[in-house]
PDB file of N, CA and C in Angstrom:
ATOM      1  N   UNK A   1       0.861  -1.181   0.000  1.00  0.00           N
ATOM      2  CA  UNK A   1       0.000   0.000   0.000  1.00  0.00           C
ATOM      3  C   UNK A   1       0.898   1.232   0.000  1.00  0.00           C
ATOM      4  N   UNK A   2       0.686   2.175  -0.547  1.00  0.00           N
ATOM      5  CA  UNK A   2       1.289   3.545  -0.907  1.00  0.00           C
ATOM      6  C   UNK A   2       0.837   4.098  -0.154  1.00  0.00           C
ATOM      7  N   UNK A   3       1.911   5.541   0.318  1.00  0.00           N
ATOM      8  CA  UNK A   3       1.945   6.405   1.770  1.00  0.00           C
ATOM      9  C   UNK A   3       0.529   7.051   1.612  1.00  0.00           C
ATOM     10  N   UNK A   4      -0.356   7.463   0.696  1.00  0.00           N
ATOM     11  CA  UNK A   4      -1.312   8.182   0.634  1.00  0.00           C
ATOM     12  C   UNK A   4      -2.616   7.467   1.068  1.00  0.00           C
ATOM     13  N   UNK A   5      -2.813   6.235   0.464  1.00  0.00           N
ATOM     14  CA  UNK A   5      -3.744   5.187  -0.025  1.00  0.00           C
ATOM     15  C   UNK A   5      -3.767   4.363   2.062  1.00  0.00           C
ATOM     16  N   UNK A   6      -2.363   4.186   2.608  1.00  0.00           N
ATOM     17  CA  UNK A   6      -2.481   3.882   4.169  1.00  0.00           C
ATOM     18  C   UNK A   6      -2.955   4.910   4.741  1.00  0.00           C
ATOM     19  N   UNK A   7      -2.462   5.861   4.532  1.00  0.00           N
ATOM     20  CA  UNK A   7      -2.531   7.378   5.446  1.00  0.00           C
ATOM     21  C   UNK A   7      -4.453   7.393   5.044  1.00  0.00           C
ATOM     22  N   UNK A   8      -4.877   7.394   3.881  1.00  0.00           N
ATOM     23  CA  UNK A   8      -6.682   7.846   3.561  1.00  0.00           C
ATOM     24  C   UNK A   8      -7.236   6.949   4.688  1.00  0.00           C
ATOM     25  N   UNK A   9      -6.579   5.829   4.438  1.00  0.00           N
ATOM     26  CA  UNK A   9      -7.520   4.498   4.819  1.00  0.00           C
ATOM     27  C   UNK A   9      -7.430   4.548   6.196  1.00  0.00           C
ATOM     28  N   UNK A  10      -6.482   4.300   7.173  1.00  0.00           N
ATOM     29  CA  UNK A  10      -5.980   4.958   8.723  1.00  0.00           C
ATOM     30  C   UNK A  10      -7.036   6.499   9.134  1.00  0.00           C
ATOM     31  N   UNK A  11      -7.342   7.105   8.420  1.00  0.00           N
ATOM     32  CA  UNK A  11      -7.660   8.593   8.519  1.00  0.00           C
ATOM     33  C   UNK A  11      -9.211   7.970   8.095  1.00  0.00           C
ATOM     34  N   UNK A  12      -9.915   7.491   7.544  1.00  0.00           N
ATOM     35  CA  UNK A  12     -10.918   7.015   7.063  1.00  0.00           C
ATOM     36  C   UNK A  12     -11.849   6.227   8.502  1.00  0.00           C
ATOM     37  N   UNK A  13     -10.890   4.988   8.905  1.00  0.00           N
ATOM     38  CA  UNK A  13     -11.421   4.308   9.877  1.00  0.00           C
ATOM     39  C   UNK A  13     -11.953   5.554  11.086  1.00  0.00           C
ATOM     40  N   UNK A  14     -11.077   6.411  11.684  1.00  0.00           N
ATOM     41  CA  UNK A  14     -10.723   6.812  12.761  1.00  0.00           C
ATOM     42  C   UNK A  14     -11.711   8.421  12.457  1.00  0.00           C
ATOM     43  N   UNK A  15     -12.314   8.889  11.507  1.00  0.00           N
ATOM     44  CA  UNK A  15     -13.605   9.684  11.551  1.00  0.00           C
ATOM     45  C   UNK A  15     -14.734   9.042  11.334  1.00  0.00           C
ATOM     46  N   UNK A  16     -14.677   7.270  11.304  1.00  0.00           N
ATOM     47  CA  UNK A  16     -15.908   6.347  10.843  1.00  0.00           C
ATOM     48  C   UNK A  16     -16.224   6.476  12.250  1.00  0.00           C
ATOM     49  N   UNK A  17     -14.996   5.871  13.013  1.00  0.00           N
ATOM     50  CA  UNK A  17     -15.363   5.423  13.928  1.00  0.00           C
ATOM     51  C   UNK A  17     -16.080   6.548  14.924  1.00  0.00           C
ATOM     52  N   UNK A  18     -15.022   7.588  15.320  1.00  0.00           N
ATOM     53  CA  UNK A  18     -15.558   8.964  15.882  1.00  0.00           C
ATOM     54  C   UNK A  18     -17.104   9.481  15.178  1.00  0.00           C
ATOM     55  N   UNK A  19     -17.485   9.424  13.948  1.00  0.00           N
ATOM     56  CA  UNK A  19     -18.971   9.949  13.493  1.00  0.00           C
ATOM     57  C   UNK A  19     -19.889   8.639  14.299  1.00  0.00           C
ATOM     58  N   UNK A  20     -19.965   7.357  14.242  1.00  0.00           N
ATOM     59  CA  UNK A  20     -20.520   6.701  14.830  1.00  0.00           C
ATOM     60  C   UNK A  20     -20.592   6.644  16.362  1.00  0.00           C
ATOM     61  N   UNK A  21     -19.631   6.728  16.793  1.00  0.00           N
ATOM     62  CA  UNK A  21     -19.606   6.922  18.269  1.00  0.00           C
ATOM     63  C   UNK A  21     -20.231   8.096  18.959  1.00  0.00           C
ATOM     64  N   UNK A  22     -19.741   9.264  18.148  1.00  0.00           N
ATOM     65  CA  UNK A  22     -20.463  10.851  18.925  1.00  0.00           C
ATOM     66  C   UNK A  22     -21.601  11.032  18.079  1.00  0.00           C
ATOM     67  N   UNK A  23     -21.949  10.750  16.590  1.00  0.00           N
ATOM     68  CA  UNK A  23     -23.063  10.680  15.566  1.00  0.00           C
ATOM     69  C   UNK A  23     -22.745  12.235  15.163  1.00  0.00           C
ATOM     70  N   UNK A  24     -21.312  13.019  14.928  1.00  0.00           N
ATOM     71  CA  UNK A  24     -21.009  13.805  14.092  1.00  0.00           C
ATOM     72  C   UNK A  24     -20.452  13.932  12.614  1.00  0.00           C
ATOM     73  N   UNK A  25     -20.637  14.504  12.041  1.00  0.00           N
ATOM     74  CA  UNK A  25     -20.370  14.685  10.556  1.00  0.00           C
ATOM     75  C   UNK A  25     -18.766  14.925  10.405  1.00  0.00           C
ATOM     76  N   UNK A  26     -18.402  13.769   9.517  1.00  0.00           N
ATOM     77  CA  UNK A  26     -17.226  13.581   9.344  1.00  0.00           C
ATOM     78  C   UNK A  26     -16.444  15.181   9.207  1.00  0.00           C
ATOM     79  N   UNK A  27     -17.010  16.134   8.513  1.00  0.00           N
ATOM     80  CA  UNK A  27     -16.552  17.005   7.845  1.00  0.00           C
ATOM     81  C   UNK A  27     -16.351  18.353   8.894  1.00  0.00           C
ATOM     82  N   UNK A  28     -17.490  18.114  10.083  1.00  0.00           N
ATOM     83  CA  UNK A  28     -17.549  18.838  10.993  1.00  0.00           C
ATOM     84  C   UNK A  28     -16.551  18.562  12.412  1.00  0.00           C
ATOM     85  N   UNK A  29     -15.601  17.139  12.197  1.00  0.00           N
ATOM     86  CA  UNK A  29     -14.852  17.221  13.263  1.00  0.00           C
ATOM     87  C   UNK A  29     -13.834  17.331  12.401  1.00  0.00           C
ATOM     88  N   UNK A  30     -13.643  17.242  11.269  1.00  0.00           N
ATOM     89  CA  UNK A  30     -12.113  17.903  10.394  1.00  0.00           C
ATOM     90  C   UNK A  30     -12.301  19.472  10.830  1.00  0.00           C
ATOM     91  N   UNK A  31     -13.010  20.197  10.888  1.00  0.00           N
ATOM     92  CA  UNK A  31     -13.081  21.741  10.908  1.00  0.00           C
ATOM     93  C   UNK A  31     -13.197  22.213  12.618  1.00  0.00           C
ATOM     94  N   UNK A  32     -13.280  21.143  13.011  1.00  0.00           N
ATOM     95  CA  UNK A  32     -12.930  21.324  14.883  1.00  0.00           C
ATOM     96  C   UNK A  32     -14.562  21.661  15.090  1.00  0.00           C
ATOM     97  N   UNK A  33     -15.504  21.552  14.355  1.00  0.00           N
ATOM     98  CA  UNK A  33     -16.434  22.274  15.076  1.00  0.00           C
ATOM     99  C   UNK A  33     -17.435  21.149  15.534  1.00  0.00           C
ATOM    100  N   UNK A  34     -17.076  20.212  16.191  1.00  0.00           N
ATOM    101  CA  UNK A  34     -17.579  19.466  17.574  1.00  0.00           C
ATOM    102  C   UNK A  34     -17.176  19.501  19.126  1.00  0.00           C
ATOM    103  N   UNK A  35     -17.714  19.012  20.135  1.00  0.00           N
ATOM    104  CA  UNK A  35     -17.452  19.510  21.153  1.00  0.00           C
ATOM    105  C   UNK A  35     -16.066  19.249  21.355  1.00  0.00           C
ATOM    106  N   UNK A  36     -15.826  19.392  22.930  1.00  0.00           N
ATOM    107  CA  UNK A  36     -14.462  19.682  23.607  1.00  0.00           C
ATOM    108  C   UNK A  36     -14.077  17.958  23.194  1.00  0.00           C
ATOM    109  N   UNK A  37     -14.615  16.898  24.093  1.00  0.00           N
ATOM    110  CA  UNK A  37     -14.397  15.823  24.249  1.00  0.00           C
ATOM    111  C   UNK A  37     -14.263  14.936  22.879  1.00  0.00           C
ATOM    112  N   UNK A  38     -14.790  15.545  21.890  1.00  0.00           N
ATOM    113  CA  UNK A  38     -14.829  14.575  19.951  1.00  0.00           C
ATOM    114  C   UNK A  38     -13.448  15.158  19.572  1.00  0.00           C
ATOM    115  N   UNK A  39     -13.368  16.491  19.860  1.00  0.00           N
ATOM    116  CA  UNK A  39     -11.841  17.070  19.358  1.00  0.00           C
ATOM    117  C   UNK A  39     -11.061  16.329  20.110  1.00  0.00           C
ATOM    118  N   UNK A  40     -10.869  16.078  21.262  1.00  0.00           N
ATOM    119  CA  UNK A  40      -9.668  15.134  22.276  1.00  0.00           C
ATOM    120  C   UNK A  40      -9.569  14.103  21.335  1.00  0.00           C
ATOM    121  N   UNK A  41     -10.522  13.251  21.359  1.00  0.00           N
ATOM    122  CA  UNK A  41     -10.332  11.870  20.848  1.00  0.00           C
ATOM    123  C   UNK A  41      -9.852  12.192  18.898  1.00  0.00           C
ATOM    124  N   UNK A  42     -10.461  13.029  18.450  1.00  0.00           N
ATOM    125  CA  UNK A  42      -9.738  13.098  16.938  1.00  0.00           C
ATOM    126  C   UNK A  42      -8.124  13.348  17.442  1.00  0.00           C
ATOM    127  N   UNK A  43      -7.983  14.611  17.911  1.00  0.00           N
ATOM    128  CA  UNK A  43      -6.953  14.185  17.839  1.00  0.00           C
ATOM    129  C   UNK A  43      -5.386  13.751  18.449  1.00  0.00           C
ATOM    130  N   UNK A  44      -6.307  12.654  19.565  1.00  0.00           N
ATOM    131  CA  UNK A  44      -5.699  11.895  19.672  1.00  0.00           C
ATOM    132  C   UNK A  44      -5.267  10.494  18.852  1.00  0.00           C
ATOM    133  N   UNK A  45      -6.569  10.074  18.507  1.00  0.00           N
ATOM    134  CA  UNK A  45      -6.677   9.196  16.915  1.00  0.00           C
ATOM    135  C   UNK A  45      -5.676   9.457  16.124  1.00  0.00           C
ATOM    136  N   UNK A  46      -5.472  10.903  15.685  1.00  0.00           N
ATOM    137  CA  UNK A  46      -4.638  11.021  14.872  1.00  0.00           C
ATOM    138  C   UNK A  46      -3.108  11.299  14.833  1.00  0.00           C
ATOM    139  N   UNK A  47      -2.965  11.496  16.044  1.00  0.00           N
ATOM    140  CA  UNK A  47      -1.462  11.504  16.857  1.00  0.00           C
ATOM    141  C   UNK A  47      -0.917  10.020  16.443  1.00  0.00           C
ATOM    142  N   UNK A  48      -1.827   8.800  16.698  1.00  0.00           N
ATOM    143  CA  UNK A  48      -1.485   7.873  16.622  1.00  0.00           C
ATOM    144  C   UNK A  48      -1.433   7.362  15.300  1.00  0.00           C
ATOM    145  N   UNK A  49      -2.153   8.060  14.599  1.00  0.00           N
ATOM    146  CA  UNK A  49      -2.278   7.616  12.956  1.00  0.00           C
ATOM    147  C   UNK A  49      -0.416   7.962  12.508  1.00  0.00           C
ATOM    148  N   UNK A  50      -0.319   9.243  12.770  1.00  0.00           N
ATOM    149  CA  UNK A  50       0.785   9.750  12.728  1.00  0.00           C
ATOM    150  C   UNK A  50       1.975   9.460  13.380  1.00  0.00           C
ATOM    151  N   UNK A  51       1.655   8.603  14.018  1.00  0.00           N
ATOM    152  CA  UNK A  51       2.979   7.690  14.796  1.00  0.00           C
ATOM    153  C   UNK A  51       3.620   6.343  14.269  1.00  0.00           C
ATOM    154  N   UNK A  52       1.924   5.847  13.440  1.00  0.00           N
ATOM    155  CA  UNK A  52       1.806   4.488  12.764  1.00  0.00           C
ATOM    156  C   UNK A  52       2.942   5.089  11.305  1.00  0.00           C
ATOM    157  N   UNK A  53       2.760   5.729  10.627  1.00  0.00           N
ATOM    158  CA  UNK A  53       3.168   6.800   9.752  1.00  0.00           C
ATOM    159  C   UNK A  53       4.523   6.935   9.676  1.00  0.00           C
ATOM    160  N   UNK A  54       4.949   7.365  10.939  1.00  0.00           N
ATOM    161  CA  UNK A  54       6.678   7.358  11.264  1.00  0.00           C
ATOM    162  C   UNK A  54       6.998   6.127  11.333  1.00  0.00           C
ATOM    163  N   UNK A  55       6.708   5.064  12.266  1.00  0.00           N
ATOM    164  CA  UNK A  55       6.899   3.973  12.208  1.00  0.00           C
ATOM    165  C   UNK A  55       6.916   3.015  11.048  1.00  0.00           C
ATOM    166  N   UNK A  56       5.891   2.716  10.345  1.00  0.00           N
ATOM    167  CA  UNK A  56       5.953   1.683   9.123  1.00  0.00           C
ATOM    168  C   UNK A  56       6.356   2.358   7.974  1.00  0.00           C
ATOM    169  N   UNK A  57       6.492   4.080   8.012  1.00  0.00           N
ATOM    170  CA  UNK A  57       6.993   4.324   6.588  1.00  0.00           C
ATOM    171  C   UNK A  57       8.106   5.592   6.891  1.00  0.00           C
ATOM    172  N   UNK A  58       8.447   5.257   7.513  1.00  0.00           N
ATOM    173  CA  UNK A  58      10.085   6.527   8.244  1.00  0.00           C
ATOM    174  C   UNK A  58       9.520   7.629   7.643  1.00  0.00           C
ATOM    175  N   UNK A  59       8.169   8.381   8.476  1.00  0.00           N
ATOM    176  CA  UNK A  59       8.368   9.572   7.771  1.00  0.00           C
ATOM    177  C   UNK A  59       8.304  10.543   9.175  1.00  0.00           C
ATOM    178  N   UNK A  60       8.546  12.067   9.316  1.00  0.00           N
ATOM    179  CA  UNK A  60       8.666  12.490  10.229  1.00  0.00           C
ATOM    180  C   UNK A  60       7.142  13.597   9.932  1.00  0.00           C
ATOM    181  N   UNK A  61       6.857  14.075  11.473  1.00  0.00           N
ATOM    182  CA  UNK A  61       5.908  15.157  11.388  1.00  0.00           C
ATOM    183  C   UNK A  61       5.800  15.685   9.458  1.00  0.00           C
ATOM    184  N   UNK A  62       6.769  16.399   9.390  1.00  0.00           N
ATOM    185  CA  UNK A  62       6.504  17.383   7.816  1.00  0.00           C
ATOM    186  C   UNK A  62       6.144  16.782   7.007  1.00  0.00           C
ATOM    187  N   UNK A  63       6.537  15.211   6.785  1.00  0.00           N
ATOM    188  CA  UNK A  63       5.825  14.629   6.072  1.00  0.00           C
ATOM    189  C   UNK A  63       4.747  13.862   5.967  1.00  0.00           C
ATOM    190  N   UNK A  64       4.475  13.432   6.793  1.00  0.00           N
ATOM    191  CA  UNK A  64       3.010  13.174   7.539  1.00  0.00           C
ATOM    192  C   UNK A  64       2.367  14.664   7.385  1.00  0.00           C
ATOM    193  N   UNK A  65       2.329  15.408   7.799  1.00  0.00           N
ATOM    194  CA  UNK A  65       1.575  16.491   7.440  1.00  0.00           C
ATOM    195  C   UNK A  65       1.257  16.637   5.963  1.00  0.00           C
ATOM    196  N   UNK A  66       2.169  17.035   5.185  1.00  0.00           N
ATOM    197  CA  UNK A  66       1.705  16.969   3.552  1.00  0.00           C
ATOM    198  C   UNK A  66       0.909  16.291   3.276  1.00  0.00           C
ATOM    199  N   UNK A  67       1.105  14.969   3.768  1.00  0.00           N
ATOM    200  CA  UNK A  67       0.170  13.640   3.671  1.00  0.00           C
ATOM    201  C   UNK A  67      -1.171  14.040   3.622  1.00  0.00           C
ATOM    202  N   UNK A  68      -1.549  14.594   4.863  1.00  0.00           N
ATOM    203  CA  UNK A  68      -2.587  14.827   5.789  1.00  0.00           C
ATOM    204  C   UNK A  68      -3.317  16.071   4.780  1.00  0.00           C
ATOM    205  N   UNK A  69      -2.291  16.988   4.162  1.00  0.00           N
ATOM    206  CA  UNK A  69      -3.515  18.014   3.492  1.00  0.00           C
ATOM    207  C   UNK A  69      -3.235  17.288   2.396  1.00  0.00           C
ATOM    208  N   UNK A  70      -2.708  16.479   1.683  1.00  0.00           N
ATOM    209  CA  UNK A  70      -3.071  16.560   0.242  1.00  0.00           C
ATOM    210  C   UNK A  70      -4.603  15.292   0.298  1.00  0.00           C
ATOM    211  N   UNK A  71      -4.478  14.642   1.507  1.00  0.00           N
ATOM    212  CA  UNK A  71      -5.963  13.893   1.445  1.00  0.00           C
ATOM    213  C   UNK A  71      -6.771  14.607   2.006  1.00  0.00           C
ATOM    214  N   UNK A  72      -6.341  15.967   2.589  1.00  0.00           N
ATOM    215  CA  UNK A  72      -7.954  16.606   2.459  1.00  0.00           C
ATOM    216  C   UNK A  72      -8.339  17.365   1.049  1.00  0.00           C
ATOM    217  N   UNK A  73      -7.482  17.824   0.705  1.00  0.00           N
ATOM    218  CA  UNK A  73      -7.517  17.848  -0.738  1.00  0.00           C
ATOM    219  C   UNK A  73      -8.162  17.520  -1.465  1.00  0.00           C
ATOM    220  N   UNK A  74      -8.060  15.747  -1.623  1.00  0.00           N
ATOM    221  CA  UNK A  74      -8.668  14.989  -2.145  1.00  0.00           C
ATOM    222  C   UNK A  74      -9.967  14.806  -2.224  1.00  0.00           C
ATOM    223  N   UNK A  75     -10.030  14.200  -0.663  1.00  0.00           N
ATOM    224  CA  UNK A  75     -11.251  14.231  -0.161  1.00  0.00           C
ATOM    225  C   UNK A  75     -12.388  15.293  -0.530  1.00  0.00           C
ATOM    226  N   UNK A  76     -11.732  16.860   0.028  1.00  0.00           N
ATOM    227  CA  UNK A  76     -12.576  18.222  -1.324  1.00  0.00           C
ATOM    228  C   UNK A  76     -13.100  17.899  -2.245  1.00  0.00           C
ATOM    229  N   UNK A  77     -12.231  17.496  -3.214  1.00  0.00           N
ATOM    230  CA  UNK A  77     -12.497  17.654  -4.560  1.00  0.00           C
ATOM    231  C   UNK A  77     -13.109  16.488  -4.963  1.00  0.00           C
ATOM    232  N   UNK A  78     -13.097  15.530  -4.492  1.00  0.00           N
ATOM    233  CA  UNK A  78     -13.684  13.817  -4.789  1.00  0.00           C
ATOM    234  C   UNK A  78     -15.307  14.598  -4.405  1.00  0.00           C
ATOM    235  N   UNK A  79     -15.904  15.226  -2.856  1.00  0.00           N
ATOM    236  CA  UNK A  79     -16.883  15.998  -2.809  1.00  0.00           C
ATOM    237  C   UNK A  79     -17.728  16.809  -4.016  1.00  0.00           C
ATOM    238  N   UNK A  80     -16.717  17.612  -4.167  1.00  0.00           N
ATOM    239  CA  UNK A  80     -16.883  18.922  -5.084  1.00  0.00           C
ATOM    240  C   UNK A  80     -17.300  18.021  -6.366  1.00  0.00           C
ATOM    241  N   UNK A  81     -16.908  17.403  -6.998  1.00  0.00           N
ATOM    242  CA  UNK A  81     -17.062  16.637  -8.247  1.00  0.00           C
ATOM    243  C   UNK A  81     -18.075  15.337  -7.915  1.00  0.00           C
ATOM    244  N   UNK A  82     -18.471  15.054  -6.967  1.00  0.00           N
ATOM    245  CA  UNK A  82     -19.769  14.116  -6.901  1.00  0.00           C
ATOM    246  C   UNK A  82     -21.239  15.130  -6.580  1.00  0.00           C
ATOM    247  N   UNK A  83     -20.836  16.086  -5.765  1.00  0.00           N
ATOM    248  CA  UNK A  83     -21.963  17.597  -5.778  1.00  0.00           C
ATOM    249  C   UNK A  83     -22.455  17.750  -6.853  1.00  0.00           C
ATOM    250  N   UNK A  84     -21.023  17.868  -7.562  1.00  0.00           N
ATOM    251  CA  UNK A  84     -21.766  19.186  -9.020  1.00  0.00           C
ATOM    252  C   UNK A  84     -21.872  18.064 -10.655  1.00  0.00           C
ATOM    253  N   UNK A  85     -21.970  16.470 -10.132  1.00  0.00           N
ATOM    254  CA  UNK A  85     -22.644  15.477 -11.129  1.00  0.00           C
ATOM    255  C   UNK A  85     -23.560  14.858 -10.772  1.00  0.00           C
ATOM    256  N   UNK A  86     -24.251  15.028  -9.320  1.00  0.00           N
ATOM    257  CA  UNK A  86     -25.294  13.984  -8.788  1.00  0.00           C
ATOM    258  C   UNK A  86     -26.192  14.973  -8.306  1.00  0.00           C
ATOM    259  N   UNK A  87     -27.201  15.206  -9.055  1.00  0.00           N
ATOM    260  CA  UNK A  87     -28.504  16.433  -8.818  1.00  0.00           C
ATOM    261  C   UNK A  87     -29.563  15.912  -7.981  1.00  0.00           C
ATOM    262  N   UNK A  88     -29.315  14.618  -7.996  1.00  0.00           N
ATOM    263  CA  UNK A  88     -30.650  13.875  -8.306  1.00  0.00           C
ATOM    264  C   UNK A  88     -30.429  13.850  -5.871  1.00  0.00           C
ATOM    265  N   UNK A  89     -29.250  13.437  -5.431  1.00  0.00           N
ATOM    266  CA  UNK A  89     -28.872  12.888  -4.269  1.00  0.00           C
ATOM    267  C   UNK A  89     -28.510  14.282  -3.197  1.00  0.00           C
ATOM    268  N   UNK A  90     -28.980  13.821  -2.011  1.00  0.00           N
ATOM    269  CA  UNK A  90     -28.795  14.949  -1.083  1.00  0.00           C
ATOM    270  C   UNK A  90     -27.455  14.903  -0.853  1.00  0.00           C
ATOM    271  N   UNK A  91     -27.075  15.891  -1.361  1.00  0.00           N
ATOM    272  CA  UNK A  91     -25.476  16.371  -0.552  1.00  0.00           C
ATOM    273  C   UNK A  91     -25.187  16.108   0.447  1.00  0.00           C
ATOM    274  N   UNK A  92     -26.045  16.480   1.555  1.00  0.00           N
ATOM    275  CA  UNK A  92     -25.503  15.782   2.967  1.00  0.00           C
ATOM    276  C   UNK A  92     -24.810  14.256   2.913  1.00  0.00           C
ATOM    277  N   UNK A  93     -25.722  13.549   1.970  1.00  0.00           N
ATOM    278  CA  UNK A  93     -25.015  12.255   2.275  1.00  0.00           C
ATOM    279  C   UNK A  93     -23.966  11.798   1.511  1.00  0.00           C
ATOM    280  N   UNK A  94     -22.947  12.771   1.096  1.00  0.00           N
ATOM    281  CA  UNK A  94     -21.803  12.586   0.844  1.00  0.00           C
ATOM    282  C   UNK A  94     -21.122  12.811   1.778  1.00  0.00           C
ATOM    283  N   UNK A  95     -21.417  13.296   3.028  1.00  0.00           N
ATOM    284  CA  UNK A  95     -20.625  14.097   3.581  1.00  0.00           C
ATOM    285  C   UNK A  95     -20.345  12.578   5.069  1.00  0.00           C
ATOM    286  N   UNK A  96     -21.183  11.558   4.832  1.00  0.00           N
ATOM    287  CA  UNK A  96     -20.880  10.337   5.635  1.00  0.00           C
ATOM    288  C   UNK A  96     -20.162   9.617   5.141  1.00  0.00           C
TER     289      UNK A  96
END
């Protein structure tokens, strides 16, 4: 698996799991705007994502970070381009 494709998938589980557990919108604990206690646990989740990161693929903070925005990036624009071709489907439920 390639640094991007572990890093989505690691980053994927760990807002599945957090939206199911607190029943917030994936998109709304990327932007911090859930309570005190959903922000702890993101990011703590992701401390550890980012540890897994250094560990199985020698990368340090800076690069783990790049990581981290170019899959939000992604994630954006994978959004942005299922929005503005699917008329028919509520937007919200892209956002699970």
């Amino acid at each position: 698996m390639d640094l991007i494709e572990d890093y989505k998938y690691l980053l994927a589980v760990h807002l599945r799991d957090i939206s199911k557990r607190y029943g917030v919108l994936y998109y709304d604990v990327l932007r911090g705007k859930v309570p005190a206690e959903v922000q702890e646990v993101y990011a703590e989740g992701l401390a550890r994502v980012f540890e897994y990161m250094t560990l199985r693929h020698g990368l340090d903070l800076t690069d783990t970070m790049a990581i981290h925005e170019t899959i939000i990036e992604i994630v954006l624009t994978e959004f942005i381009d299922k929005s503005l071709n699917t008329t028919t489907l509520d937007n919200t439920q892209l956002l699970h």
